[in-house]
Protein backbone atom coordinates (compact mmCIF):
# COMPACT_ATOMS: atom_id res chain seq x y z
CA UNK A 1 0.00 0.00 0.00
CA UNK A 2 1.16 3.75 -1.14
CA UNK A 3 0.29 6.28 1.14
CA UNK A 4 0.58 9.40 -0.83
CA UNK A 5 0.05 12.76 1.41
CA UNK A 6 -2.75 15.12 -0.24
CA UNK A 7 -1.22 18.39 -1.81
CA UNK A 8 -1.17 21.46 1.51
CA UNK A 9 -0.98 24.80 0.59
CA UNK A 10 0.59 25.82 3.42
CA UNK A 11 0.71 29.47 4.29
CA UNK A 12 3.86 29.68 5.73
CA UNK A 13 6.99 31.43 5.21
CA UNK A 14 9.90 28.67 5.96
CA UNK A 15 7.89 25.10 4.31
CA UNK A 16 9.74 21.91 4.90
CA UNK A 17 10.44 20.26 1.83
CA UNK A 18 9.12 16.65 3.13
CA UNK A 19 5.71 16.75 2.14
CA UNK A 20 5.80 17.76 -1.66
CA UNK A 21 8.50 14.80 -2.22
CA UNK A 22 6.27 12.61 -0.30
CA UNK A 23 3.47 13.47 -2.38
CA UNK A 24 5.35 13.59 -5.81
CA UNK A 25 7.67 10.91 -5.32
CA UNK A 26 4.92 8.40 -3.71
CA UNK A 27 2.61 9.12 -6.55
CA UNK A 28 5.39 8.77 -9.30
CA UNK A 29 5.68 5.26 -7.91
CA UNK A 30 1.97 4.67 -8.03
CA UNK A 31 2.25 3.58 -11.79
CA UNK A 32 4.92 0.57 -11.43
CA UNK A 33 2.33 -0.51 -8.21
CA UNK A 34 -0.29 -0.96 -9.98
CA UNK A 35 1.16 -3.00 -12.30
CA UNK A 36 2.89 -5.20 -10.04
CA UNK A 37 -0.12 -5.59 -8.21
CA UNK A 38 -2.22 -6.47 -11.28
CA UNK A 39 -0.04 -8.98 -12.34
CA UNK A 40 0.26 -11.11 -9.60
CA UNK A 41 -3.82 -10.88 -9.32
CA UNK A 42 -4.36 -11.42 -12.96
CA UNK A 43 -6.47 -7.61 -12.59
CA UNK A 44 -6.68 -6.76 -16.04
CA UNK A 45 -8.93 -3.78 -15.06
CA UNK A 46 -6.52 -2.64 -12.24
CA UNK A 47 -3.84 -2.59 -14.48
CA UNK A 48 -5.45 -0.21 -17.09
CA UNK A 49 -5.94 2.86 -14.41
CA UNK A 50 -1.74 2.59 -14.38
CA UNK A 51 -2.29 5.14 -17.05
CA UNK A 52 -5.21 7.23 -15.61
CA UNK A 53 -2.85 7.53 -12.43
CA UNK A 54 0.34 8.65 -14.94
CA UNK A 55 -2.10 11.16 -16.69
CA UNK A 56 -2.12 12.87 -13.12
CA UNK A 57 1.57 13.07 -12.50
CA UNK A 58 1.96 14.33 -16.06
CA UNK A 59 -0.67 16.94 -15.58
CA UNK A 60 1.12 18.00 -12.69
CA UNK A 61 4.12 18.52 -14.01
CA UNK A 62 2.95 20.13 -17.73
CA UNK A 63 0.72 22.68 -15.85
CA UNK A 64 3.66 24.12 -14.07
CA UNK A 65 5.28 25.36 -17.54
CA UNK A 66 8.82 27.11 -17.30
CA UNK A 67 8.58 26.52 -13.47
CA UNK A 68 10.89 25.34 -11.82
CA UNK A 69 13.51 27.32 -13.33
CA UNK A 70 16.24 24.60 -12.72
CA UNK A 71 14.26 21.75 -13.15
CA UNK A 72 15.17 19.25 -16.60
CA UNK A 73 12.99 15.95 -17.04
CA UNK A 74 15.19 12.96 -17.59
CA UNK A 75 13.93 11.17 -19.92
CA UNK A 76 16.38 8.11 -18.90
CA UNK A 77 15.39 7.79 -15.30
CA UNK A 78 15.44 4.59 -13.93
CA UNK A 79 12.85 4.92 -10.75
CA UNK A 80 10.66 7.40 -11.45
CA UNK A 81 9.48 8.25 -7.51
CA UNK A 82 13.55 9.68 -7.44
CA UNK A 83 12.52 11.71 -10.31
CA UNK A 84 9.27 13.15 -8.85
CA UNK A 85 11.04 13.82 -5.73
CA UNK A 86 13.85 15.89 -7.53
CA UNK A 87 10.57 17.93 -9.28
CA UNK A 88 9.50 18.77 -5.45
CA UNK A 89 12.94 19.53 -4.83
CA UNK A 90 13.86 22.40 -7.25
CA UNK A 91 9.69 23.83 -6.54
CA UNK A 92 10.85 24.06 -3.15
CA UNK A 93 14.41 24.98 -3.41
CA UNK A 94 12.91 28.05 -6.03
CA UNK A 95 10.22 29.34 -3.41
CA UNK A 96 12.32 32.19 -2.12
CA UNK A 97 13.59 33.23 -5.29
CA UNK A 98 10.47 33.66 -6.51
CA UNK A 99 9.65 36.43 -4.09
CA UNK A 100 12.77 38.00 -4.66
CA UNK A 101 12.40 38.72 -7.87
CA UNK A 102 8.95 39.86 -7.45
CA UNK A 103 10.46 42.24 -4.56
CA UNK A 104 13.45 43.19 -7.17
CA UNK A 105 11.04 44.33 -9.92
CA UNK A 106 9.73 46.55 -7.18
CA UNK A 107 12.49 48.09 -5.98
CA UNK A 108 14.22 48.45 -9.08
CA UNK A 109 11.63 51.15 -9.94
CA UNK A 110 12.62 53.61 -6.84
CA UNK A 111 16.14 52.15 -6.21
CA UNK A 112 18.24 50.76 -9.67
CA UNK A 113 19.56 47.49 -9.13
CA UNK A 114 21.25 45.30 -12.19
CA UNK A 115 19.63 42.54 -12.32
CA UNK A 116 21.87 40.38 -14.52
CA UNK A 117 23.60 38.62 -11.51
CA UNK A 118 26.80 36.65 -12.39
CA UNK A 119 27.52 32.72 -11.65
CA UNK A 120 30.71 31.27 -10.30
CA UNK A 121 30.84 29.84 -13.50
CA UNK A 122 31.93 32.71 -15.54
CA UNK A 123 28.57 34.13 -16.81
CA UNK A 124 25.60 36.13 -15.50
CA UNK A 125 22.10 35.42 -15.77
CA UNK A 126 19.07 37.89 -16.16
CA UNK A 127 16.73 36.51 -13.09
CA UNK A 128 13.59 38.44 -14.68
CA UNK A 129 13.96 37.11 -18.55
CA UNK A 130 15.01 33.68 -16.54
CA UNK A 131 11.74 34.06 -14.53
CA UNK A 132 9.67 34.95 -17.17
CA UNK A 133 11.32 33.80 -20.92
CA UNK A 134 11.12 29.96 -21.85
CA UNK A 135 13.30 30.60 -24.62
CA UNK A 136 16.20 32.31 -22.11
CA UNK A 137 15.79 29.40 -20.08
CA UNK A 138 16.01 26.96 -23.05
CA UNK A 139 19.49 28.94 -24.02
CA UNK A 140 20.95 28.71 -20.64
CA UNK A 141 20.17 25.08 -20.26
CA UNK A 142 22.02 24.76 -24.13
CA UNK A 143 25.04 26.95 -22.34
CA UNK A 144 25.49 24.57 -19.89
CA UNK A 145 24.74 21.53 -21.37
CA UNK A 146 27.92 22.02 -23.97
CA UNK A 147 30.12 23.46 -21.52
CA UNK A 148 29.13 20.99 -18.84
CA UNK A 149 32.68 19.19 -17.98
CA UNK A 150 34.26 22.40 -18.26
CA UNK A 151 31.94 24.05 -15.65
CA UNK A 152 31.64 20.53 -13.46
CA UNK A 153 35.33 21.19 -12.19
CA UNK A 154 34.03 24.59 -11.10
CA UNK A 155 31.89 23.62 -8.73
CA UNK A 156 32.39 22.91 -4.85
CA UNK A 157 34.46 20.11 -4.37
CA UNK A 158 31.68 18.33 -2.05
CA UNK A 159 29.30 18.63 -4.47
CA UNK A 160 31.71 16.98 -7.00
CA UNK A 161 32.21 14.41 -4.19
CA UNK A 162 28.94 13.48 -4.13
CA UNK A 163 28.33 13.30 -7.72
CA UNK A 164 30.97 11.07 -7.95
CA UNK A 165 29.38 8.92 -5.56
CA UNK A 166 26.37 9.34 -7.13
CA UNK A 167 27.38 8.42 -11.04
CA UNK A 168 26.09 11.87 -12.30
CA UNK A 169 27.58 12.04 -15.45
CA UNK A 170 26.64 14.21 -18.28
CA UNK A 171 23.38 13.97 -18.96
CA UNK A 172 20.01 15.48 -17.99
CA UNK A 173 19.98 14.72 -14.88
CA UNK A 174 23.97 16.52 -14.11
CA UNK A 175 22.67 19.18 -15.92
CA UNK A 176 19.93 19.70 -13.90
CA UNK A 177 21.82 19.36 -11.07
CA UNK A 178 24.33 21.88 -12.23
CA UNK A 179 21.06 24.16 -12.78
CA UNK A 180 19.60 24.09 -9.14
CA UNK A 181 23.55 24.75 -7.89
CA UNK A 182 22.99 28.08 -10.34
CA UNK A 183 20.38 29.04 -9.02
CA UNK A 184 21.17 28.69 -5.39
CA UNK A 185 24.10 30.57 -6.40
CA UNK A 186 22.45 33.80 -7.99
CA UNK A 187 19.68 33.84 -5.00
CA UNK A 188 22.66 34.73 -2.91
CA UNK A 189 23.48 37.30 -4.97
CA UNK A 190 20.16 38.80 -5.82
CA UNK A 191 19.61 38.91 -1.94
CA UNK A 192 23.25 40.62 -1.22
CA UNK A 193 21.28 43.26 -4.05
CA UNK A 194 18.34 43.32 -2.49
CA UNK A 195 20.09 44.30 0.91
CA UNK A 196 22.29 46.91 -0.68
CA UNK A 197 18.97 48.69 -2.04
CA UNK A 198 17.23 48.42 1.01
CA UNK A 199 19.85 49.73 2.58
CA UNK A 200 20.09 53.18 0.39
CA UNK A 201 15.90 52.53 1.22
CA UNK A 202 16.59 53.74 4.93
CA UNK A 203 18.50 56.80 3.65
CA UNK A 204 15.95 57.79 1.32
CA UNK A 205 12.97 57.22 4.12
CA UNK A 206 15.87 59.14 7.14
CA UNK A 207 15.82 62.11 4.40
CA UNK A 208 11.97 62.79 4.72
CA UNK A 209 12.91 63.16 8.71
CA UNK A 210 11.77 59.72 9.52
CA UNK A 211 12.82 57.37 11.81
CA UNK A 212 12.90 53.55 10.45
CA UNK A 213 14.02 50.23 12.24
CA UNK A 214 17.51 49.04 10.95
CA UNK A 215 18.17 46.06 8.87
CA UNK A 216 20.36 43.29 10.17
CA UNK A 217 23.46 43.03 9.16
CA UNK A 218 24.05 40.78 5.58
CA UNK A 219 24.29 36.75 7.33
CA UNK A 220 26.35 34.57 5.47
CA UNK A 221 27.94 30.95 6.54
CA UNK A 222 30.63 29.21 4.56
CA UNK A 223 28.73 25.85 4.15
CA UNK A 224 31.12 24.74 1.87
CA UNK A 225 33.96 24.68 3.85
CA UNK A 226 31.91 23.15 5.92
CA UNK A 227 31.41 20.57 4.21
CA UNK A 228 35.12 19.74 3.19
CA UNK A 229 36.02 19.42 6.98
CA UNK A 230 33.04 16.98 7.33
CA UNK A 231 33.74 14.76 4.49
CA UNK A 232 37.62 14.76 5.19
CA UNK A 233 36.70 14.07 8.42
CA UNK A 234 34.05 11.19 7.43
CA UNK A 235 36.91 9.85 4.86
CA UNK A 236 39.08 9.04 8.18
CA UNK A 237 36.31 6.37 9.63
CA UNK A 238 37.03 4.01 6.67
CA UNK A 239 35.26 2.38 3.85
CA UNK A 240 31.67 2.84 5.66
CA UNK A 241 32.53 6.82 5.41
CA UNK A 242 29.33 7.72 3.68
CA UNK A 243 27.07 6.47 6.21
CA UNK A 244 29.08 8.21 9.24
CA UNK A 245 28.89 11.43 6.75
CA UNK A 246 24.65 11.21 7.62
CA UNK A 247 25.27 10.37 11.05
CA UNK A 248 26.94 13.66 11.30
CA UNK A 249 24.92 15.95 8.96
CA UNK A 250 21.66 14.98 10.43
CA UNK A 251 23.20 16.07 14.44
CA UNK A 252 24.26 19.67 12.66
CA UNK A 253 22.31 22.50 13.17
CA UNK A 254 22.31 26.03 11.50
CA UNK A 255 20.73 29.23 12.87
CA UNK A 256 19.40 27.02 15.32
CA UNK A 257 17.64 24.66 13.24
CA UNK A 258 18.50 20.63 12.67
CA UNK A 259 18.06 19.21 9.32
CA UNK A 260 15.27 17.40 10.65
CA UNK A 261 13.38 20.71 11.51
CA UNK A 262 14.41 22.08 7.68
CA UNK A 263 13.43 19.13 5.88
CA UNK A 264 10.08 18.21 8.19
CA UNK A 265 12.28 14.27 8.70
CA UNK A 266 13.20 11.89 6.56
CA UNK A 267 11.39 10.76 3.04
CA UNK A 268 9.41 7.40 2.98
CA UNK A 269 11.41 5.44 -0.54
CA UNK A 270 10.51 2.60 -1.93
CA UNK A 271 14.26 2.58 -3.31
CA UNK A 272 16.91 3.61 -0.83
CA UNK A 273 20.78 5.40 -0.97
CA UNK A 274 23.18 6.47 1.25
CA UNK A 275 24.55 8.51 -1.26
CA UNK A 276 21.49 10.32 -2.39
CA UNK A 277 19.88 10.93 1.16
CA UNK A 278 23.59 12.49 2.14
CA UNK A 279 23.23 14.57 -1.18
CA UNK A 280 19.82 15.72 -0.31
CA UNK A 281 20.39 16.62 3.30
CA UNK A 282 23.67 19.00 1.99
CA UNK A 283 21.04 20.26 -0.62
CA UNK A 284 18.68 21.47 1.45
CA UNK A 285 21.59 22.61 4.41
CA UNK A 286 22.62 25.00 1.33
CA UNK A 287 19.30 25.89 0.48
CA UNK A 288 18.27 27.00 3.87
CA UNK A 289 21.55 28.78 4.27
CA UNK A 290 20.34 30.80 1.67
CA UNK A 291 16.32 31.24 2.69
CA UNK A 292 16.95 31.95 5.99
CA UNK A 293 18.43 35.22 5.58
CA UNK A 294 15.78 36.03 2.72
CA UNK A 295 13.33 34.88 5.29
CA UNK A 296 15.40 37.99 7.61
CA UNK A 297 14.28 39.98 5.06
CA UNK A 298 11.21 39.39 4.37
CA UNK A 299 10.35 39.99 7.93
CA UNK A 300 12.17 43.50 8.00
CA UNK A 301 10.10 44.80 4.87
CA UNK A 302 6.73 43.68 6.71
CA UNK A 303 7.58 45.65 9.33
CA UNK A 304 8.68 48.98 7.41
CA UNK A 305 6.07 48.57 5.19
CA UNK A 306 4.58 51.77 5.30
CA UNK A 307 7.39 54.34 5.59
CA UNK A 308 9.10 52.36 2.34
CA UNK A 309 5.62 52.55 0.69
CA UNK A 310 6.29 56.46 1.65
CA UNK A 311 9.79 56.91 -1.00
CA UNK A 312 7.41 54.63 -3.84
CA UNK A 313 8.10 51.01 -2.63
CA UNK A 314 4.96 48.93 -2.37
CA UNK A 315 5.23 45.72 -2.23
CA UNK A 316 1.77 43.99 -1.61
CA UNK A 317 2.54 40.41 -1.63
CA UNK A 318 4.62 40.49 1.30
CA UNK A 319 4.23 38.13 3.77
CA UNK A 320 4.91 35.93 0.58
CA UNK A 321 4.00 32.17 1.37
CA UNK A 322 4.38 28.54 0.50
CA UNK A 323 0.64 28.86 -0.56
CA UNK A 324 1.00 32.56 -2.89
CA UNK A 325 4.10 30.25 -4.33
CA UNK A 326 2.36 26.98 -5.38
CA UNK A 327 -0.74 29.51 -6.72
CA UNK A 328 1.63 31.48 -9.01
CA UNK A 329 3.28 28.89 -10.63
CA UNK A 330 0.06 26.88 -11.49
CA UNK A 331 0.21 23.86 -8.66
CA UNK A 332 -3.22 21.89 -7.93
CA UNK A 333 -3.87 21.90 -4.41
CA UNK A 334 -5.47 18.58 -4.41
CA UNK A 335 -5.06 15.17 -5.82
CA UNK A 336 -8.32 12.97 -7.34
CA UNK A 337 -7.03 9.52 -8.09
CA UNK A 338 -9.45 7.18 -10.41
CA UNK A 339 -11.27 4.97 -8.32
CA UNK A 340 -10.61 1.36 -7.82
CA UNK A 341 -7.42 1.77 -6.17
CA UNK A 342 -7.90 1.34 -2.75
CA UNK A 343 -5.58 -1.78 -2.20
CA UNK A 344 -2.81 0.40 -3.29
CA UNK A 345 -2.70 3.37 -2.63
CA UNK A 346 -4.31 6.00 -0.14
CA UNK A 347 -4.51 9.78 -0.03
CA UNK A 348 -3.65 10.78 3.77
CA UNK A 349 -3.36 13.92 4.86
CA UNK A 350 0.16 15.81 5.76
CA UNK A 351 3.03 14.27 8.30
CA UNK A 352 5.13 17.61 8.89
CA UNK A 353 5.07 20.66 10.62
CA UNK A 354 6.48 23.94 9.08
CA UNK A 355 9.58 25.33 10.50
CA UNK A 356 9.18 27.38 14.00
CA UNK A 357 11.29 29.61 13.35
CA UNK A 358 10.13 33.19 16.00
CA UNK A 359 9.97 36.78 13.91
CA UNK A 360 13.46 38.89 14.38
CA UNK A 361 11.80 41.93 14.58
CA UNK A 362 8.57 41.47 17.00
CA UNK A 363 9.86 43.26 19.59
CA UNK A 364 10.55 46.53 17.71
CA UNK A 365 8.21 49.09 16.14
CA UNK A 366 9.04 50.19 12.52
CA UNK A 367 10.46 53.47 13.74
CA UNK A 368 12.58 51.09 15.72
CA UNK A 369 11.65 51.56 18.82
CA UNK A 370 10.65 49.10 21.26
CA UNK A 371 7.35 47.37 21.53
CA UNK A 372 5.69 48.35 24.87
């Protein structure tokens, strides 16, 4: 039996990732099920709603359209519940930069900001066309597609680690990875940007005579490095140095939150590796190092709100959620399976909590003064 959690919409500002590759990955795997199922039972009629069930997943997936902006279907994917889970990945890994952008397009009216933000790899990347432009994102996908072995030895050595470990070779899937590692890499950079402009945004709001709460100072962790000292250390423990690599990741914790708390626990598989659970844990470590000081932001501007709206900066859809996120790029918020399927599979209803992360700034008024 496939449990497969219904779609949430949840409106929250820091999702876990665990639901949506629950959902994706256990419905992905629905297919292949129902075969196996209605062979052993000689179901002829079972086996024919294999396709009703992959008409779902593909309507999923085609009514999302350019989004996710790093995301490349492999069309030689052995176990397609890995693939489904990867498409949850780069939705969730994209949330924030989605509502960066929006906030950049904003800004960029009162307060110029260039947003062509360059890559480690040697080239920048318009986030707007990107956001917007199939055809851009068709031509950066071609970019790195023919330069991929040149641009592989660019990246971090621990993700080259575990690609190695992995087999990613070139192909759609290395690509793809090599696209979420992009983007990851230019939401960094649109945020350092974004906190530049809102900085010059105080001095334009103090020169009307106003007061306004300060922003935080830019955060920034070198996961990376990080990671190096881990796997070296891991490396030490012998042949079995993978598995002591989890052991470690999953006791880490970064701005005060376990890997357990970022991911909502670990994914349900029918097919299980080290290599790739180690991969996706140092995914979504990078990911969050990233969110969480968007998520810093985010918070400051809802608090300002009205003396930025004062020098022209409105921005409406802030608090930006999970929820606004799945609406605007076209995701169902339910699933209807054909009926008939009840001995294998069953839609239950969500197994993880959000993040709890407290707001930064409730104990300050906007002028930045304190609450009382």
């Amino acid at each position: 039996m496939i449990a497969i959690p219904q779609l949430d919409c949840p409106n929250t500002l820091l999702p876990s990732v665990k639901d949506l590759q629950q959902t994706l990955g256990s419905l992905a795997a629905l297919p292949s099920e129902i075969q196996r199922i209605g062979t052993i039972t000689l179901n002829a009629e079972l086996m024919e709603k294999g396709a009703a069930v992959q008409a779902v997943i593909d309507g999923i997936e085609e009514g999302l359209g350019n989004f996710p902006m790093s995301y490349i279907p492999d069309a030689t994917v052995k176990i397609p519940e890995w693939e489904k889970q990867d498409l949850a990945q780069c939705i969730h890994n994209e949330f924030k930069f989605i509502c960066q952008i929006k906030m950049a397009e904003i800004v960029t009216k009162v307060i110029p900001i260039n947003l062509s933000i360059p890559t480690p790899l040697g080239f920048s990347i318009d986030v707007i066309e990107l956001f917007k432009n199939k055809d851009y994102k068709a031509e950066l996908i071609a970019k790195v597609t023919k330069n991929f072995e040149k641009y592989r030895k660019m990246l971090p050595s621990s993700m080259q680690e575990m690609w190695s470990e992995m087999g990613i070779v070139h192909d759609e899937m290395g690509v793809r990875k090599m696209m979420e590692w992009v983007i990851q890499t230019i939401s960094g950079g649109l945020y350092a940007l974004l906190m530049k402009a809102f900085k010059k945004a105080i001095k334009l709001v103090e020169d009307l005579g106003l007061s306004i709460l300060g922003l935080k100072d830019l955060l920034s962790l070198d996961i990376e490095s990080m990671f190096d000292k881990l796997i070296e250390a891991a490396k030490k423990k012998g042949d079995q140095w993978m598995e002591e690599l989890e052991k470690t990741l999953t006791s880490l914790s970064i701005f005060g939150m376990t890997i357990e708390d970022i991911m909502g626990g670990a994914i349900e598989e029918k097919v299980q590796s080290t290599a790739r659970r180690v991969s996706r844990i140092m995914e979504n470590l990078r990911k969050f190092n990233i969110d969480y000081p968007i998520y810093m932001l985010e918070k400051w501007v809802e608090k300002v709100m009205s003396l930025l709206e004062k020098i022209g900066i409105k921005i409406p859809f802030i608090p930006f959620t999970f929820c606004d996120a799945l609406t605007l790029i076209g995701m169902p918020k339910s699933i209807s399976l054909p009926s008939g399927l009840e001995e294998v599979a069953t839609l239950t209803t969500t197994t993880s909590d959000s993040m709890s992360i407290s707001d930064p700034y409730s104990n300050v008024n906007s002028d930045g003064t304190p609450v009382v």
